[in-house]
C-alpha atoms as a PDB file:
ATOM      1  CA  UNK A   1       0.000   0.000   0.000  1.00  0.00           C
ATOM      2  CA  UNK A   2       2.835   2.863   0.384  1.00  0.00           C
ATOM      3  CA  UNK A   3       5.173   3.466  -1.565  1.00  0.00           C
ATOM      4  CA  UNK A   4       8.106   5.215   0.968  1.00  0.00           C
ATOM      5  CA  UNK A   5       8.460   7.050   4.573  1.00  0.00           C
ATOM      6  CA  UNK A   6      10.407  10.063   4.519  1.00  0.00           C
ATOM      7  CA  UNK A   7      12.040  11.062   7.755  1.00  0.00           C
ATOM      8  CA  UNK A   8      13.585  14.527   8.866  1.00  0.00           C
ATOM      9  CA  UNK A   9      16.873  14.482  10.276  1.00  0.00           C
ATOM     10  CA  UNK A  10      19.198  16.750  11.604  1.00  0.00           C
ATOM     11  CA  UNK A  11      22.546  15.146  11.634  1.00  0.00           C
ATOM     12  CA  UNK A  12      22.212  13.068   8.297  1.00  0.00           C
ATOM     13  CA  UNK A  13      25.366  11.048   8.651  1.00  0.00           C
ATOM     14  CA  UNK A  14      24.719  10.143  12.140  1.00  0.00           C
ATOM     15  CA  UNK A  15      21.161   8.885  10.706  1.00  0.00           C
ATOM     16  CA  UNK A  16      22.816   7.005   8.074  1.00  0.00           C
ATOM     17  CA  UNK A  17      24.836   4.769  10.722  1.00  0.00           C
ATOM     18  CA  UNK A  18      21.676   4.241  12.528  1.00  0.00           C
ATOM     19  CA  UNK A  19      19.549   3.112   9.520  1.00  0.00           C
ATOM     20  CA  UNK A  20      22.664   1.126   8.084  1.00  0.00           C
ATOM     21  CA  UNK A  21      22.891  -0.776  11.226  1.00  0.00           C
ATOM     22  CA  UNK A  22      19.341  -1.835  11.261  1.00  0.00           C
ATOM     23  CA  UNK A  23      18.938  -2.788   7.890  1.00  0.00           C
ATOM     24  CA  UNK A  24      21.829  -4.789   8.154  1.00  0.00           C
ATOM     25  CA  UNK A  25      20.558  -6.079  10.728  1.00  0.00           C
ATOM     26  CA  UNK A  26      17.142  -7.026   8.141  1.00  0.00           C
ATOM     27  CA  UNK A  27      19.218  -9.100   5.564  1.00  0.00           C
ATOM     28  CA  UNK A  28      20.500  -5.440   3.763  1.00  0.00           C
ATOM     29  CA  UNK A  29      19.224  -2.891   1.964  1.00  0.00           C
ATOM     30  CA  UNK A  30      20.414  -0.910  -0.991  1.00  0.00           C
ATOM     31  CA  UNK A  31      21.515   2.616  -0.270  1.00  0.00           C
ATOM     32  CA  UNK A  32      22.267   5.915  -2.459  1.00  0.00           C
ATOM     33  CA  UNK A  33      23.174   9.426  -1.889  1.00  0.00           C
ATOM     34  CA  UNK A  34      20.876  12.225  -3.140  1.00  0.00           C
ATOM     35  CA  UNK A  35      23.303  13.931  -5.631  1.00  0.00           C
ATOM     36  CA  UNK A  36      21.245  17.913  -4.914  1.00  0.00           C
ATOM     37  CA  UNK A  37      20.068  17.253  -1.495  1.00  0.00           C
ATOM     38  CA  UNK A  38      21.259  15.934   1.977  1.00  0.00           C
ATOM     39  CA  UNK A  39      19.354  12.652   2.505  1.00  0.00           C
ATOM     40  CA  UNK A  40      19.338   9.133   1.527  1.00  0.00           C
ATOM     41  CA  UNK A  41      17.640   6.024   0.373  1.00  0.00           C
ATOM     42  CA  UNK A  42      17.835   2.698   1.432  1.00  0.00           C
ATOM     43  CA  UNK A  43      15.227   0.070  -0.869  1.00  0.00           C
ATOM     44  CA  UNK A  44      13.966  -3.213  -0.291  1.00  0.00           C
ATOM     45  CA  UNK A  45      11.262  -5.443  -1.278  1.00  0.00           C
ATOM     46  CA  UNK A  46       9.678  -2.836  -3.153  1.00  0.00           C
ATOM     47  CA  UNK A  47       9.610  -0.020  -0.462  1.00  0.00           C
ATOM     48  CA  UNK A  48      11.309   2.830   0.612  1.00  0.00           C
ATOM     49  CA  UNK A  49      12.764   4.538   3.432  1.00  0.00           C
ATOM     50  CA  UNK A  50      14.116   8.426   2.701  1.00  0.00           C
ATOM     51  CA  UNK A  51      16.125  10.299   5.657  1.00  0.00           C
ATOM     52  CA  UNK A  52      17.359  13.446   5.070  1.00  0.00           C
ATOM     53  CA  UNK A  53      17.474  17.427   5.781  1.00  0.00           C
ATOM     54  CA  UNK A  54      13.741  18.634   5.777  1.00  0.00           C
ATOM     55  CA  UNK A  55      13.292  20.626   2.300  1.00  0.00           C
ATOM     56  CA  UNK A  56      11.751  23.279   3.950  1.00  0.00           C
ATOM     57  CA  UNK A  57      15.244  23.966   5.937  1.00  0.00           C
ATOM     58  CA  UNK A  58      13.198  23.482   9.048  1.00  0.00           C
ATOM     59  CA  UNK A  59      14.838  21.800  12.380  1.00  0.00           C
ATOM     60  CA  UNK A  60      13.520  18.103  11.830  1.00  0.00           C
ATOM     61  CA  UNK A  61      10.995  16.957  14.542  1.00  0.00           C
ATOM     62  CA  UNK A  62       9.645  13.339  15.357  1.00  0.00           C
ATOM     63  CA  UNK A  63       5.824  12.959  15.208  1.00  0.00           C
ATOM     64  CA  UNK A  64       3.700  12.449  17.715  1.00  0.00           C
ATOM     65  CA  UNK A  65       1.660   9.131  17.668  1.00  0.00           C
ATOM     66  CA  UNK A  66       3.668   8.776  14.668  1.00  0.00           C
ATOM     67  CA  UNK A  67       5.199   4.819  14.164  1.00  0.00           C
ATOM     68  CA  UNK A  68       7.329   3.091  11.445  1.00  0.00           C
ATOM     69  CA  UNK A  69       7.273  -0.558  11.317  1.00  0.00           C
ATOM     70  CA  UNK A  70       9.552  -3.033   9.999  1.00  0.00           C
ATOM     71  CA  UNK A  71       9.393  -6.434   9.032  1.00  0.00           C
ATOM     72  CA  UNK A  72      11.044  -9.025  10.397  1.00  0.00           C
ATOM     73  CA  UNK A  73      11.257 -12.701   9.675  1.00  0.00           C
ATOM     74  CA  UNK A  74      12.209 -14.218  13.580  1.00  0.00           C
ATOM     75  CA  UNK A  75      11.986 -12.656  17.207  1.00  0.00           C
ATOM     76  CA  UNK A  76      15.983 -13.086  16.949  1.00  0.00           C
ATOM     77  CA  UNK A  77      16.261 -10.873  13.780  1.00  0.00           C
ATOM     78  CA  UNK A  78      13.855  -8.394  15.629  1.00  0.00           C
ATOM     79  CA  UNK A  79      16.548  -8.590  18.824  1.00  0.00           C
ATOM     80  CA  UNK A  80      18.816  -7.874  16.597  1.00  0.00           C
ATOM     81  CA  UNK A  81      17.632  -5.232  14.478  1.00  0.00           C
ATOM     82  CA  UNK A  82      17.089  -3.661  18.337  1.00  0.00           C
ATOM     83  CA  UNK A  83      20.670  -4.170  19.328  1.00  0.00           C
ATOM     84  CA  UNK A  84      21.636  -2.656  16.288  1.00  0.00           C
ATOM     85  CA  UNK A  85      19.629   0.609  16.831  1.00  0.00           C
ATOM     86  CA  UNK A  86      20.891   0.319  20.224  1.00  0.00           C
ATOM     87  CA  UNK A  87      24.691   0.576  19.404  1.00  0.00           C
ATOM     88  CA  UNK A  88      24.227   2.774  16.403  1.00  0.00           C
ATOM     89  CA  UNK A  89      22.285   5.815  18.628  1.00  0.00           C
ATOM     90  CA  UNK A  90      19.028   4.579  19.213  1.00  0.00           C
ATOM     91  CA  UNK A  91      17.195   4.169  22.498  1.00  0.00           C
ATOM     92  CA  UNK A  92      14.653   1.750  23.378  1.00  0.00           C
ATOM     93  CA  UNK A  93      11.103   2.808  23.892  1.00  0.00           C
ATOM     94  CA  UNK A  94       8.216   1.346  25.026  1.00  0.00           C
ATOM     95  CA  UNK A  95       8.356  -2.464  26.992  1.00  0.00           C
ATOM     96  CA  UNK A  96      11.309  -4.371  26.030  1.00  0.00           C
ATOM     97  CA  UNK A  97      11.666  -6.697  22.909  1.00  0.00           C
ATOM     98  CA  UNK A  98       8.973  -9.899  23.255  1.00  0.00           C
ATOM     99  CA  UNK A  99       6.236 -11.771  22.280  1.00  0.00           C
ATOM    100  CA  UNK A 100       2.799  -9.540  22.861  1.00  0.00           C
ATOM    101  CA  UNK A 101      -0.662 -10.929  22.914  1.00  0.00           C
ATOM    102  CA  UNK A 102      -0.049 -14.688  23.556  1.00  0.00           C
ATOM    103  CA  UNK A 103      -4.155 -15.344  22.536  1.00  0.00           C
ATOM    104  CA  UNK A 104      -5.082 -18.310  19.954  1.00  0.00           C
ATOM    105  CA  UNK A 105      -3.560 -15.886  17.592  1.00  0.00           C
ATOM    106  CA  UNK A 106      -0.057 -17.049  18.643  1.00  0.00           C
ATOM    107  CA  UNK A 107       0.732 -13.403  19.451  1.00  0.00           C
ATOM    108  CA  UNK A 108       2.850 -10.586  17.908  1.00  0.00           C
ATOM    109  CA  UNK A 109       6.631  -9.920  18.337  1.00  0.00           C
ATOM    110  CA  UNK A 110       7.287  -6.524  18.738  1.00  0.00           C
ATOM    111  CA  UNK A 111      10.510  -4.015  19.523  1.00  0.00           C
ATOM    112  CA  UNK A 112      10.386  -0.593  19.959  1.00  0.00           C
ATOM    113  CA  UNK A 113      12.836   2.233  19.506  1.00  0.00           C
ATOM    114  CA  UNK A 114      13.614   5.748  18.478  1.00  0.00           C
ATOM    115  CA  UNK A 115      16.410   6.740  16.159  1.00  0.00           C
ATOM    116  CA  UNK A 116      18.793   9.317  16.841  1.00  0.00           C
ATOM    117  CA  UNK A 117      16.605  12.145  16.176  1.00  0.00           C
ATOM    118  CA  UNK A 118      13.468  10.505  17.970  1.00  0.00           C
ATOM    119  CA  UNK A 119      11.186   8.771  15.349  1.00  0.00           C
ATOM    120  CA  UNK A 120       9.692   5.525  16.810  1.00  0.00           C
ATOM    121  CA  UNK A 121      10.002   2.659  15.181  1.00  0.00           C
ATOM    122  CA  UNK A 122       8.920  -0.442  15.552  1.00  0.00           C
ATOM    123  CA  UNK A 123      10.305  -4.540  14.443  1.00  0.00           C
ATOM    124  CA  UNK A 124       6.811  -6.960  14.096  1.00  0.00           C
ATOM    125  CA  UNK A 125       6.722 -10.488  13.530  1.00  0.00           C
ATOM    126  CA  UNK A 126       2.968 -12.008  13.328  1.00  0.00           C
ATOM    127  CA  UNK A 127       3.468 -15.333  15.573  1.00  0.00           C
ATOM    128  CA  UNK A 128       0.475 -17.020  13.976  1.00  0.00           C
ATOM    129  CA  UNK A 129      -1.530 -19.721  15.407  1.00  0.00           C
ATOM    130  CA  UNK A 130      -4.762 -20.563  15.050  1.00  0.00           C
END
């Protein structure tokens, strides 16, 4: 259903360590440079994250209520997508890295964080069950 997520940042190279670190952490991700502006791209799978300057030369802000979600494949690639933000400038947010929701649905793995300049994100694995 979307296309990208384009995130404000205002120390772009720090960002890129952060968001390289993650995706690693995912399996990889291929990156580029805007060649006229101060951001860059990392696509996968179709999708496409974009963090850079704000083009309106504004200081970049996080939004409130505001979440992006990755995909991961295992609990242990979400713990390590989250130890990646971790050691790249990240902070966890919200209850530590588990299993939510243990119901007949088989529950939901989930791992928060916020990047250096303090967009949440979020690592989700549907358990399944029944």
């Amino acid at each position: 259903m979307f296309s990208h997520v384009h995130l404000g940042s205002n120390d772009v190279e720090r960002s890129k360590r952060f968001y390289d670190a993650i995706m690693d952490a995912l399996g990889g991700a291929k990156s580029w440079k805007d060649a006229d502006r101060n951001r860059w791209f990392w696509q996968r799978d179709g999708a496409m994250l974009i963090v850079g300057e704000p083009l309106d030369k504004q200081v970049a802000s996080d939004g409130n209520g505001m979440t992006i979600g990755f995909a991961v494949d295992s609990p242990e690639q979400g713990d390590a997508w989250h130890a990646a933000g971790l050691a790249h400038g990240g902070t966890a947010c919200e209850d530590p890295p588990g299993i939510r929701d243990k119901g007949s649905r088989g529950g939901i793995y989930l791992a928060y964080l916020r990047d250096p300049d303090g967009n949440k994100l979020c690592a989700l694995k549907m358990m399944g069950g029944a």
